[in-house]
Protein backbone atom coordinates (compact mmCIF):
# COMPACT_ATOMS: atom_id res chain seq x y z
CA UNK A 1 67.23 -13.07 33.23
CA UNK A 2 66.99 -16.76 33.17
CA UNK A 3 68.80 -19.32 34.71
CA UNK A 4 71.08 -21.39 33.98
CA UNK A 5 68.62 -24.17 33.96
CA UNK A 6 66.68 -22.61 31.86
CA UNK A 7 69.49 -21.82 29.23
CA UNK A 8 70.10 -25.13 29.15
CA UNK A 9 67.25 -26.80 28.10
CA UNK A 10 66.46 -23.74 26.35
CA UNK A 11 69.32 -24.11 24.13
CA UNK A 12 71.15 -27.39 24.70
CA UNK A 13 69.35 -29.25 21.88
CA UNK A 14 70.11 -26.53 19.24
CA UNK A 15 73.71 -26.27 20.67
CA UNK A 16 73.99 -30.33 20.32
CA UNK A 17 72.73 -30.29 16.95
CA UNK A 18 75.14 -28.01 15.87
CA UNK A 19 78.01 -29.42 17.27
CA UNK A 20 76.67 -33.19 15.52
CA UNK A 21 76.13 -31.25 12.74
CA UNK A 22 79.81 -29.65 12.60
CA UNK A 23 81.46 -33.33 14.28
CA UNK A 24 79.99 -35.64 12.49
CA UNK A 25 79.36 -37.91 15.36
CA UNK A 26 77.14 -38.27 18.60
CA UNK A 27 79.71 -38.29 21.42
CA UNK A 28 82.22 -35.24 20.33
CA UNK A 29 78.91 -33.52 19.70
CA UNK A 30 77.83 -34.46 23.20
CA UNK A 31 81.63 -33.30 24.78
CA UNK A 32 81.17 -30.39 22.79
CA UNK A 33 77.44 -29.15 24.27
CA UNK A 34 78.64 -30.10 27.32
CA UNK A 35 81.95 -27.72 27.46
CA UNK A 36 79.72 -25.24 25.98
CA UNK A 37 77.45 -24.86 28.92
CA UNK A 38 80.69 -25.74 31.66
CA UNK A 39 82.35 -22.79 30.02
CA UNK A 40 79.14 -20.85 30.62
CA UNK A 41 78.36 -21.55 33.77
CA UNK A 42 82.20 -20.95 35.00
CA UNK A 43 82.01 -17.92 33.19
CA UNK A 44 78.65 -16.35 35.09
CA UNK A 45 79.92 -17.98 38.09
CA UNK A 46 76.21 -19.38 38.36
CA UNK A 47 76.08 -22.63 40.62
CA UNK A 48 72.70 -23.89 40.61
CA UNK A 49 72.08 -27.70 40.43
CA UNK A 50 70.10 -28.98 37.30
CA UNK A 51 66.79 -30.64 37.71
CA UNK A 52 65.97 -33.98 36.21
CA UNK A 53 63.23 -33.64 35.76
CA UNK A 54 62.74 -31.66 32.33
CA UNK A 55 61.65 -33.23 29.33
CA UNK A 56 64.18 -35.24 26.70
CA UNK A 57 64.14 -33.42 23.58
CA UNK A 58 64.71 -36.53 21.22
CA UNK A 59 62.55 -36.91 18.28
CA UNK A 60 60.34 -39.93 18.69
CA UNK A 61 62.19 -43.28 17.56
CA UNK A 62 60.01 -44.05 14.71
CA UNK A 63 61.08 -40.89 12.90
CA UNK A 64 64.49 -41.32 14.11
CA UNK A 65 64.84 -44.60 12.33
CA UNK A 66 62.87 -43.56 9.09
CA UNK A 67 65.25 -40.44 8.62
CA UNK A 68 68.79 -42.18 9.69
CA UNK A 69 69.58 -43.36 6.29
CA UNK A 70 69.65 -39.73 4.62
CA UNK A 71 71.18 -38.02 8.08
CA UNK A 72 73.71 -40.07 7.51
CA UNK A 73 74.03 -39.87 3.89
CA UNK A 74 74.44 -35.91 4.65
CA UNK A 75 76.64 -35.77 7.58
CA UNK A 76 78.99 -37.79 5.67
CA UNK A 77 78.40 -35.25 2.69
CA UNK A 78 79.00 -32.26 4.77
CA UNK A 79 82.11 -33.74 6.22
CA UNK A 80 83.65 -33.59 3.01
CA UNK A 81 82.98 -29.73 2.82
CA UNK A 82 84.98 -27.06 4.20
CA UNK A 83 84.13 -25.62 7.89
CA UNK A 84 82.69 -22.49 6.65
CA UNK A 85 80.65 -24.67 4.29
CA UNK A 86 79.56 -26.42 6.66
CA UNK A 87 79.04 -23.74 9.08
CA UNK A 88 76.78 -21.69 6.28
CA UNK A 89 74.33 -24.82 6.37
CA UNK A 90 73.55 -25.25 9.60
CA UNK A 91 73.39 -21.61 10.24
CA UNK A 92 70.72 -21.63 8.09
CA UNK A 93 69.00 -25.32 7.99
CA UNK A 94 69.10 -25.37 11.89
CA UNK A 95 69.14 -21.75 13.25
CA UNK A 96 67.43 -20.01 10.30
CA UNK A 97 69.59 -17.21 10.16
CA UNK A 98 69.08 -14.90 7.25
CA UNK A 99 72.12 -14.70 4.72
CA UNK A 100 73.47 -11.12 6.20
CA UNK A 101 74.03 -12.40 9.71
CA UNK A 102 75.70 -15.44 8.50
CA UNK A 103 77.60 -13.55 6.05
CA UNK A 104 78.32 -11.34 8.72
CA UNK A 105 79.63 -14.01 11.07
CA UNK A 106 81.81 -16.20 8.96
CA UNK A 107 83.16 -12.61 7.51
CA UNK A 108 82.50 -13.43 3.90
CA UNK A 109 80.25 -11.56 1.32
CA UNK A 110 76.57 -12.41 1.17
CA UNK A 111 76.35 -13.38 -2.10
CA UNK A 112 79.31 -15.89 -1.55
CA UNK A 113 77.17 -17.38 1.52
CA UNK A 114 74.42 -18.22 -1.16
CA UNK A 115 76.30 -20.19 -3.92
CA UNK A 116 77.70 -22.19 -1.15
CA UNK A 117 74.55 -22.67 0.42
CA UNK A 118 72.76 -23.46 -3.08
CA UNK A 119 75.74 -26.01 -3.73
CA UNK A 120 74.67 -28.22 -0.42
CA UNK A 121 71.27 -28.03 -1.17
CA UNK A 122 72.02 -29.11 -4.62
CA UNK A 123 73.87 -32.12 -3.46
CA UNK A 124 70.64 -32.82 -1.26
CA UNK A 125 68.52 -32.24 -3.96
CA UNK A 126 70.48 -35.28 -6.00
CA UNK A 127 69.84 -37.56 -3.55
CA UNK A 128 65.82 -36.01 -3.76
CA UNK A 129 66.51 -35.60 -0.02
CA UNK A 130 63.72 -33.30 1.95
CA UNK A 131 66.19 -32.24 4.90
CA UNK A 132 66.86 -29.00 3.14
């Protein structure tokens, strides 16, 4: 069983990209990993002191800057969608999930999960954006 180290940099950077993904913004998405992992270490009652010495998982700044225009383009995009929209996306842009578990977790029918999939990428594909 890992640690709770471990979990954490295991798992923070897909949690945070969620959460920017759902908030729209760096510092709720931030609050949010962070409660995340409080809650979880509260809940296992695990108390073991982080090291700081693992590596930063940002994406080198070149990149960072070349890509910011179209992130931003589609976080403001997918703010203007509904939550389970939303949701659907990063499900399956970030996490890769197949359509029957995320049809099974937002409780909707598969085939519904892929017309409002196809309709984000669609509005991606408009802007001839290769996030998607």
């Amino acid at each position: 069983m890992l640690g709770f180290e471990q979990l954490y940099v295991a798992y923070s950077p897909d949690v945070y990209r969620f959460a920017s993904w759902l908030a729209g913004n760096s510092k709720d998405a931030e609050d949010i990993t962070s409660e995340t992992f409080v809650r979880a270490l509260k809940k296992n009652h695990i108390h073991h002191p982080l090291d700081e010495s693992h590596p930063g998982t940002a994406p080198p700044a070149q990149q960072t800057l070349e890509d910011q225009s179209d992130l931003d383009w589609m976080r403001r995009t997918l703010q203007t969608l509904p939550e389970v929209d939303r949701s659907a996306f990063v499900m399956r842009v970030q996490s890769d999930l197949p359509y029957a578990q995320i049809a099974r977790v937002l409780q909707l029918p598969e085939s519904t999960v892929k017309v409002k999939l196809h309709r984000v990428r669609a509005l991606a594909l408009a802007r001839d954006l290769s996030l998607l």
